[in-house]
PDB file of N, CA and C in Angstrom:
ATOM      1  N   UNK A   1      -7.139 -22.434  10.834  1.00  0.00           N
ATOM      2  CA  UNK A   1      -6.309 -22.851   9.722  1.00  0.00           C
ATOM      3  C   UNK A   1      -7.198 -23.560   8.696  1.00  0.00           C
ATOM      4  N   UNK A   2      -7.444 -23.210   7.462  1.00  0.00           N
ATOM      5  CA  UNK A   2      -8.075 -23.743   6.177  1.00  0.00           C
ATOM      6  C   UNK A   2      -7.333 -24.766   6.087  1.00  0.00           C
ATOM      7  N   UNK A   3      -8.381 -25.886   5.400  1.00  0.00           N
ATOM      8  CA  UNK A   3      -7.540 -26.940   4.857  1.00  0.00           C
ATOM      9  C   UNK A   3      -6.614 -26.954   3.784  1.00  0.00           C
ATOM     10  N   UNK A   4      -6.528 -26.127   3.446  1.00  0.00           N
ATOM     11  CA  UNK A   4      -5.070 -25.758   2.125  1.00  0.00           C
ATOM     12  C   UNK A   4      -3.918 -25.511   2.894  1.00  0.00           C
ATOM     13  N   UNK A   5      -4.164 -25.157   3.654  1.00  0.00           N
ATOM     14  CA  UNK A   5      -2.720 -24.367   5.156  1.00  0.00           C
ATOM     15  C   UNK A   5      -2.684 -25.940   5.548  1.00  0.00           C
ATOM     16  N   UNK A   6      -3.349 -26.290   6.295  1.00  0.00           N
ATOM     17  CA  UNK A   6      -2.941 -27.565   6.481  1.00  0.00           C
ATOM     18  C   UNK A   6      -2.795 -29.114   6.139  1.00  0.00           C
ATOM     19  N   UNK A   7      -2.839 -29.002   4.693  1.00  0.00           N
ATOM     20  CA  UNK A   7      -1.993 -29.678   3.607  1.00  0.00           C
ATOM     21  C   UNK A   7      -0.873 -29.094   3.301  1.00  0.00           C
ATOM     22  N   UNK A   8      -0.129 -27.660   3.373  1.00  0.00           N
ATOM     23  CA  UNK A   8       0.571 -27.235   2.809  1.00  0.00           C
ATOM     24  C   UNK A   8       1.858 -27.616   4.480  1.00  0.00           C
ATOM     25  N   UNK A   9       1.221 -27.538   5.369  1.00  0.00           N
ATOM     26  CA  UNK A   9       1.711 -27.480   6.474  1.00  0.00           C
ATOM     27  C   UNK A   9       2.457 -29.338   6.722  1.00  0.00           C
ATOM     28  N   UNK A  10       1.496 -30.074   6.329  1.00  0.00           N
ATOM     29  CA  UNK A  10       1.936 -31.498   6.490  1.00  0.00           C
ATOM     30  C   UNK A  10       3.019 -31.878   5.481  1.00  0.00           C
ATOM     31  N   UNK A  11       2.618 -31.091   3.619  1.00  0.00           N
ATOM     32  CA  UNK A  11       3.845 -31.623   2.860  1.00  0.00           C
ATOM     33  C   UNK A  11       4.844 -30.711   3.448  1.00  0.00           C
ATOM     34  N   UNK A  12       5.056 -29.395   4.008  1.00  0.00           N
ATOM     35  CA  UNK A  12       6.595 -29.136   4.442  1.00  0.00           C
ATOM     36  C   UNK A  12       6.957 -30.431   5.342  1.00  0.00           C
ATOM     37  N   UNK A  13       6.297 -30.204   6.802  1.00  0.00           N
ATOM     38  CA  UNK A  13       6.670 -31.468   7.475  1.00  0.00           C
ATOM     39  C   UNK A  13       7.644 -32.983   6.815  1.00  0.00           C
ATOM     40  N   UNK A  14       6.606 -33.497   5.524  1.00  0.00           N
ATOM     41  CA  UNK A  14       7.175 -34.708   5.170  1.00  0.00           C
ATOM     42  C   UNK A  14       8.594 -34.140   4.553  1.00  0.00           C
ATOM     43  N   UNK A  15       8.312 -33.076   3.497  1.00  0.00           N
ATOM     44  CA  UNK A  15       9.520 -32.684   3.021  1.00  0.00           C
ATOM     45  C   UNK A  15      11.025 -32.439   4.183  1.00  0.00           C
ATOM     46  N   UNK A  16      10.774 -31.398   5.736  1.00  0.00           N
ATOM     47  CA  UNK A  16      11.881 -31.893   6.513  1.00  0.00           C
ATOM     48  C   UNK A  16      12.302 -33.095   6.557  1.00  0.00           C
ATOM     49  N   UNK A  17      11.340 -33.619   6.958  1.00  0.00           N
ATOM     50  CA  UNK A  17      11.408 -35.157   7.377  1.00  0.00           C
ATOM     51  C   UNK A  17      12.515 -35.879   6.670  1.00  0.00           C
ATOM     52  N   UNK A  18      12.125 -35.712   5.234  1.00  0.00           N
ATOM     53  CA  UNK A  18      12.537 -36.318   4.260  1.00  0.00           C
ATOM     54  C   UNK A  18      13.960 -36.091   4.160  1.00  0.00           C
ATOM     55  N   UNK A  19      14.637 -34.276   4.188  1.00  0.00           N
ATOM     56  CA  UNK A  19      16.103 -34.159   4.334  1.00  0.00           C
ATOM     57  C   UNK A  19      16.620 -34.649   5.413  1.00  0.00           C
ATOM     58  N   UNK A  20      15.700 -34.553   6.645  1.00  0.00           N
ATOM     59  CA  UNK A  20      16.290 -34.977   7.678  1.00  0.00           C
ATOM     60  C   UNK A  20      17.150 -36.602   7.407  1.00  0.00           C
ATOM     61  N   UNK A  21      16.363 -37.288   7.048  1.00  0.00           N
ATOM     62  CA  UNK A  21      16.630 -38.585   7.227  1.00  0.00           C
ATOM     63  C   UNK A  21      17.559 -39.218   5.904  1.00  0.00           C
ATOM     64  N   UNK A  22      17.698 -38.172   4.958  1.00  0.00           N
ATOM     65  CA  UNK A  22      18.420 -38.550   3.691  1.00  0.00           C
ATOM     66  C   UNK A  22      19.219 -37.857   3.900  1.00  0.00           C
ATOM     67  N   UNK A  23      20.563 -37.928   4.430  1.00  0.00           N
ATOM     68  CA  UNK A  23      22.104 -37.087   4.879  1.00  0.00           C
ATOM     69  C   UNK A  23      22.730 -37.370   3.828  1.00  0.00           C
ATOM     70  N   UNK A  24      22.656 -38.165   2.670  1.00  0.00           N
ATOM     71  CA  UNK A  24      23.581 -38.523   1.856  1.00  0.00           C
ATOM     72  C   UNK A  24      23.066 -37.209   0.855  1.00  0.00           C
ATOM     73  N   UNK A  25      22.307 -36.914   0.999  1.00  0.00           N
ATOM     74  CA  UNK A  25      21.417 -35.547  -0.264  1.00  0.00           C
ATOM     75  C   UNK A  25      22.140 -34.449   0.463  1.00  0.00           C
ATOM     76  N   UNK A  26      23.268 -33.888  -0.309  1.00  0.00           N
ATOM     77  CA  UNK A  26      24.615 -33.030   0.269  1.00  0.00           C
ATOM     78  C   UNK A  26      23.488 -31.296  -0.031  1.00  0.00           C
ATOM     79  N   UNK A  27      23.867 -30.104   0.556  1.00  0.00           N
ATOM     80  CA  UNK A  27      23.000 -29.384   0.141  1.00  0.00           C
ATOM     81  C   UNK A  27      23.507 -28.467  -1.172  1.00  0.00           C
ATOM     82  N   UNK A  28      24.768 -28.632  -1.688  1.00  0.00           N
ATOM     83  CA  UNK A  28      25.356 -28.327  -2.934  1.00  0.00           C
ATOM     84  C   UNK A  28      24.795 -28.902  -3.809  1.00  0.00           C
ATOM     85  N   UNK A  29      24.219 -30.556  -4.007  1.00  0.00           N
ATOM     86  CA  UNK A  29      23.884 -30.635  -5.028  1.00  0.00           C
ATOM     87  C   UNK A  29      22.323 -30.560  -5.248  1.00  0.00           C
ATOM     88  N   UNK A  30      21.216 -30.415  -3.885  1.00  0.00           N
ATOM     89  CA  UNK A  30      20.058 -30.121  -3.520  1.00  0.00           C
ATOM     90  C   UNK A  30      20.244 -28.340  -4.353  1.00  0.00           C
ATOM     91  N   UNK A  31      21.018 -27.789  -3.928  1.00  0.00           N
ATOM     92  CA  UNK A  31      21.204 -26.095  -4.968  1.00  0.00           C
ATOM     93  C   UNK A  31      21.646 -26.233  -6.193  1.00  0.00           C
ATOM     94  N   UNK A  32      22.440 -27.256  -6.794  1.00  0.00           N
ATOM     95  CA  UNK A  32      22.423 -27.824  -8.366  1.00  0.00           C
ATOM     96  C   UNK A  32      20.899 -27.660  -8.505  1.00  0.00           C
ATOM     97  N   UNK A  33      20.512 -28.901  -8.467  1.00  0.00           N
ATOM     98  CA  UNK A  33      19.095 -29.347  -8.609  1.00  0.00           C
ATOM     99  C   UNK A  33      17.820 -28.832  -8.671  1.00  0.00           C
ATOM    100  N   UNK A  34      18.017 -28.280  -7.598  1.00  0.00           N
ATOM    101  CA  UNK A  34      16.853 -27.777  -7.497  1.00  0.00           C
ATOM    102  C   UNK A  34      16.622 -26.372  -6.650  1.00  0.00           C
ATOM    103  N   UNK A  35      17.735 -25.541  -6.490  1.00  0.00           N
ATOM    104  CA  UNK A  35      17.958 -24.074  -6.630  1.00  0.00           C
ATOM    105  C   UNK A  35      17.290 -23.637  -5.298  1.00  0.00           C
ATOM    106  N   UNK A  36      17.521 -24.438  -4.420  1.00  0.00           N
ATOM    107  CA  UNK A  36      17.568 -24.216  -2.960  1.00  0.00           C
ATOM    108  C   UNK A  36      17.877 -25.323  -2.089  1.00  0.00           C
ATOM    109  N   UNK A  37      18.626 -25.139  -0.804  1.00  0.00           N
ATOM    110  CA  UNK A  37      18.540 -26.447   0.134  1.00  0.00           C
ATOM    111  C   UNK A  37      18.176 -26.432   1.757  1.00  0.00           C
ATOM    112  N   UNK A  38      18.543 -27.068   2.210  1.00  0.00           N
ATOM    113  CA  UNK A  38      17.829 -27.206   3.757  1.00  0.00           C
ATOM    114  C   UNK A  38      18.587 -25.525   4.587  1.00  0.00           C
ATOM    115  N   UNK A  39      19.704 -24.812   3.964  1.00  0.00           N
ATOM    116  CA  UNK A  39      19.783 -23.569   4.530  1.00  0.00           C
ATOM    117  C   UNK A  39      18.572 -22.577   4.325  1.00  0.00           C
ATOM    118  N   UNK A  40      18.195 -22.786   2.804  1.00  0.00           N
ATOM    119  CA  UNK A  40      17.284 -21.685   2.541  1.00  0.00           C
ATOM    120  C   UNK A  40      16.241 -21.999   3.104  1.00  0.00           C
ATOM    121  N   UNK A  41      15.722 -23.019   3.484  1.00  0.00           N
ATOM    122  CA  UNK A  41      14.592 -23.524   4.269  1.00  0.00           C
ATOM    123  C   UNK A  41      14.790 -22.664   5.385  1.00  0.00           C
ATOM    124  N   UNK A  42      15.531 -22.841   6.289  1.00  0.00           N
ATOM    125  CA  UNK A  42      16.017 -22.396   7.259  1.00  0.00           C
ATOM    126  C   UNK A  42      15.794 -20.765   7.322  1.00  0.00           C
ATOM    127  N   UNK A  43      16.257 -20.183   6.471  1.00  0.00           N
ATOM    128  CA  UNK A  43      15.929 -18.756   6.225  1.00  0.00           C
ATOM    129  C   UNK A  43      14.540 -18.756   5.773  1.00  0.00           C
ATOM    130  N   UNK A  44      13.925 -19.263   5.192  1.00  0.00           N
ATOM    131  CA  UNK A  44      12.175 -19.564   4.607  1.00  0.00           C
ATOM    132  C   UNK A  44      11.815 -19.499   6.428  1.00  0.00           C
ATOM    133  N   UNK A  45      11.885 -20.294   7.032  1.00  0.00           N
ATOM    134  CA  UNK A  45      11.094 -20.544   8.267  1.00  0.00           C
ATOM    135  C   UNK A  45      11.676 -19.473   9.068  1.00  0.00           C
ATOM    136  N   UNK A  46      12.398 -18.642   9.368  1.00  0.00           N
ATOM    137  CA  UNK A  46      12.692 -17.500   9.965  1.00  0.00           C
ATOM    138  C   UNK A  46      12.778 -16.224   9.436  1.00  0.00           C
ATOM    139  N   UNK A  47      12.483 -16.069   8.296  1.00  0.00           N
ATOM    140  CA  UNK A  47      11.295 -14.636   7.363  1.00  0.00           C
ATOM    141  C   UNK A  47       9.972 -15.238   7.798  1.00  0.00           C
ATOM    142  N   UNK A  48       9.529 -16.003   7.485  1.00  0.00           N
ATOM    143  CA  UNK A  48       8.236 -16.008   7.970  1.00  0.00           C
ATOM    144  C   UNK A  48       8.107 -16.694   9.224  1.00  0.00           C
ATOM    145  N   UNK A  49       8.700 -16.785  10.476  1.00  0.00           N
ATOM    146  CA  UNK A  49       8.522 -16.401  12.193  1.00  0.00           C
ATOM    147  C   UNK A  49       8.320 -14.810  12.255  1.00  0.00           C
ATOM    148  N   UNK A  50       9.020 -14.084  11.530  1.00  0.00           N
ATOM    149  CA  UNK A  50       9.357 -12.513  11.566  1.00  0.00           C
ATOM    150  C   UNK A  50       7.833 -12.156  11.127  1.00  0.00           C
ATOM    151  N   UNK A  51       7.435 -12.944  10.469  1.00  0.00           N
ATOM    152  CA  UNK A  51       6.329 -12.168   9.388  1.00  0.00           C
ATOM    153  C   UNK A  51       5.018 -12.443  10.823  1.00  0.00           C
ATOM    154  N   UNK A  52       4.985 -13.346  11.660  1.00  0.00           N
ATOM    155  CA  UNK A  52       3.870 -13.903  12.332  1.00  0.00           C
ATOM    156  C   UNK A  52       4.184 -13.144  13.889  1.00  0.00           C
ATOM    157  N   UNK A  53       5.322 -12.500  13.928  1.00  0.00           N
ATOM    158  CA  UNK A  53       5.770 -11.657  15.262  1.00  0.00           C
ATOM    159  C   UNK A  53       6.174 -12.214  16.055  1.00  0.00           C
ATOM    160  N   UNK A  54       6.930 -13.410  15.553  1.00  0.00           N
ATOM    161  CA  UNK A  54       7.198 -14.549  16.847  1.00  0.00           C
ATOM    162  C   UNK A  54       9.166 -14.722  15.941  1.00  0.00           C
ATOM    163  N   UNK A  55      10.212 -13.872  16.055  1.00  0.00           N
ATOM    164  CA  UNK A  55      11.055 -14.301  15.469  1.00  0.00           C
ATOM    165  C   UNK A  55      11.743 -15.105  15.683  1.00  0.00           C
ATOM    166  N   UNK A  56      12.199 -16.255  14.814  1.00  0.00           N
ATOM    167  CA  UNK A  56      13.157 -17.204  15.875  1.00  0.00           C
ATOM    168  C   UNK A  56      14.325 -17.095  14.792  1.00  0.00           C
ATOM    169  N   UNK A  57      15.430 -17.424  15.579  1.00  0.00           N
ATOM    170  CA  UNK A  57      16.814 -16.752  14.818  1.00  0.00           C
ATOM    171  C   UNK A  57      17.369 -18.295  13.922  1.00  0.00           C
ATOM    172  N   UNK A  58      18.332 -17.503  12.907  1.00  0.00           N
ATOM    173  CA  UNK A  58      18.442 -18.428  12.207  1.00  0.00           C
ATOM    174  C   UNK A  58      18.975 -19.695  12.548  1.00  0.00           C
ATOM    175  N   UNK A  59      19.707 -19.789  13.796  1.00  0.00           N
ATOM    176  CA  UNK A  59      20.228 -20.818  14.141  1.00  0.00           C
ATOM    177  C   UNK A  59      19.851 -21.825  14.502  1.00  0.00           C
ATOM    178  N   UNK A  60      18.174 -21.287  15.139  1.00  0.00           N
ATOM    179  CA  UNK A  60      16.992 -21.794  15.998  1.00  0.00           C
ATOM    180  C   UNK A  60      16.192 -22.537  14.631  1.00  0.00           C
ATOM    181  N   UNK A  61      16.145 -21.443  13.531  1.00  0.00           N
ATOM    182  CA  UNK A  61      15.687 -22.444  12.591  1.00  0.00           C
ATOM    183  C   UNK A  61      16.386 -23.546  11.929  1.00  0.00           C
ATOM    184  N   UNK A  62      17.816 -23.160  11.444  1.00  0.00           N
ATOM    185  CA  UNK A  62      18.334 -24.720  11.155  1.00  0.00           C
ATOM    186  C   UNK A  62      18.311 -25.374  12.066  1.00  0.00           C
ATOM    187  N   UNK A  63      17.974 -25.265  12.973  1.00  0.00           N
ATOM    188  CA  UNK A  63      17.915 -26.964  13.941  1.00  0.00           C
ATOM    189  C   UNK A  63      16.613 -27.279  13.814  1.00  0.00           C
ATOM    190  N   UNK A  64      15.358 -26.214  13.499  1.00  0.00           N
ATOM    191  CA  UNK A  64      14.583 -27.113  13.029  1.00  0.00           C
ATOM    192  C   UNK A  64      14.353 -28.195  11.681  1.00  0.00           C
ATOM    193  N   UNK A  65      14.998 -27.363  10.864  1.00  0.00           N
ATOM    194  CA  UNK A  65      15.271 -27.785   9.227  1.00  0.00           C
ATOM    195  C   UNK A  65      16.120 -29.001   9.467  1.00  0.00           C
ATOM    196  N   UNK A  66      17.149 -29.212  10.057  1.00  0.00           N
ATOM    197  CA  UNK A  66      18.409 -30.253  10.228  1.00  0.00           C
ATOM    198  C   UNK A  66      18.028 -31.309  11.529  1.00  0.00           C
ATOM    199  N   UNK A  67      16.978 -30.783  12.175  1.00  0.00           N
ATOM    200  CA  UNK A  67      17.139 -31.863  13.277  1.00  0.00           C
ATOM    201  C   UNK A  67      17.585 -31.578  14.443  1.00  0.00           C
ATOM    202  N   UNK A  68      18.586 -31.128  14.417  1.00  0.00           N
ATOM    203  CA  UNK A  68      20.099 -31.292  15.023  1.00  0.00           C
ATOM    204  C   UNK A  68      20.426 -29.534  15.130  1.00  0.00           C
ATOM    205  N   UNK A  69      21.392 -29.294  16.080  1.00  0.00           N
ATOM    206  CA  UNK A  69      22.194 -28.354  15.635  1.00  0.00           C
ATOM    207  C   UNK A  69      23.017 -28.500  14.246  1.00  0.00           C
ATOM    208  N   UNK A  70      23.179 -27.149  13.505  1.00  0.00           N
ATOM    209  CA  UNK A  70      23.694 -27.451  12.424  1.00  0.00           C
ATOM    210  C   UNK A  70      25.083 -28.056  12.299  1.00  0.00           C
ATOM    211  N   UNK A  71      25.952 -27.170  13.206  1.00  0.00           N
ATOM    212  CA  UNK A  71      27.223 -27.687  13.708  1.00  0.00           C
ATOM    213  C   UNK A  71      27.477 -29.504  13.443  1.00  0.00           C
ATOM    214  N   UNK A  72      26.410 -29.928  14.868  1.00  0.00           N
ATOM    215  CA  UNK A  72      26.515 -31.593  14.844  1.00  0.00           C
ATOM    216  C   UNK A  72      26.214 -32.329  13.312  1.00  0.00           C
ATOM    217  N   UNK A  73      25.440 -32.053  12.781  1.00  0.00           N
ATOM    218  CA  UNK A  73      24.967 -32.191  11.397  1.00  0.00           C
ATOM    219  C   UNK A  73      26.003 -32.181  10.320  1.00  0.00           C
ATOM    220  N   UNK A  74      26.709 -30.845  10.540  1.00  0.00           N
ATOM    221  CA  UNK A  74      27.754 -30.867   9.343  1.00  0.00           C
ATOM    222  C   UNK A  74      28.953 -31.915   9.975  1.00  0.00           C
ATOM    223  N   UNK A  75      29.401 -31.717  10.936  1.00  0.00           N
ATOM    224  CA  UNK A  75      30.422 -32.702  11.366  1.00  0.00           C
ATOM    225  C   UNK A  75      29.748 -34.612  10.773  1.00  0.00           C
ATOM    226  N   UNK A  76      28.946 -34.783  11.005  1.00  0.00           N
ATOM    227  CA  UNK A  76      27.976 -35.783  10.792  1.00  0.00           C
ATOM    228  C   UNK A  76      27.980 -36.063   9.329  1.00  0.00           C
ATOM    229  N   UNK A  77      27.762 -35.325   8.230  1.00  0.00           N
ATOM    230  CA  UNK A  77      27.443 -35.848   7.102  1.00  0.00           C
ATOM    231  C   UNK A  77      27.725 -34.996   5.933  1.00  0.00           C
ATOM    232  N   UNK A  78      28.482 -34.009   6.427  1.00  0.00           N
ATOM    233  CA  UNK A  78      28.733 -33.026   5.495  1.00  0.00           C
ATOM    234  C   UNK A  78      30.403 -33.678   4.578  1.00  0.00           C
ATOM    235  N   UNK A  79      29.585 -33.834   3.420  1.00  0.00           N
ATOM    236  CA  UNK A  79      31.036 -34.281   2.958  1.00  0.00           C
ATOM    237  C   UNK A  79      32.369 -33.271   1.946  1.00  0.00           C
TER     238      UNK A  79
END
């Protein structure tokens, strides 16, 4: 891994991190804003599992994107 991959690899990280822990950042207005949210992430990280031959399904990826199962998540903070 080049060091550009793994800078690019640490700001996703902080960036989960970051939705993870900010539940009040709804993902309607994260798609106002800024024209994607922690779903499309979710689909981002499972096109490219597909792309590396290792697929993990989308459900598998929002729980990485959310933390959580998505389910628990939306019950949790989805307003």
């Amino acid at each position: 891994m080049t060091d550009e991959e793994k800078i690019k690899a640490e700001v996703l990280d902080r960036l989960i991190t970051h939705l993870q822990t900010s539940t009040e950042l709804q993902n309607i207005d994260l798609m106002d804003l800024a024209g994607f949210c922690r779903n499309c992430l979710a689909k981002w990280y499972m096109e490219a599992s597909a792309g590396h031959g290792s697929l993990i399904e989308y459900e598998d990826a929002r729980q990485v994107i959310y933390g959580m199962p998505y389910n628990d998540w939306k019950k949790k903070y989805q307003k």
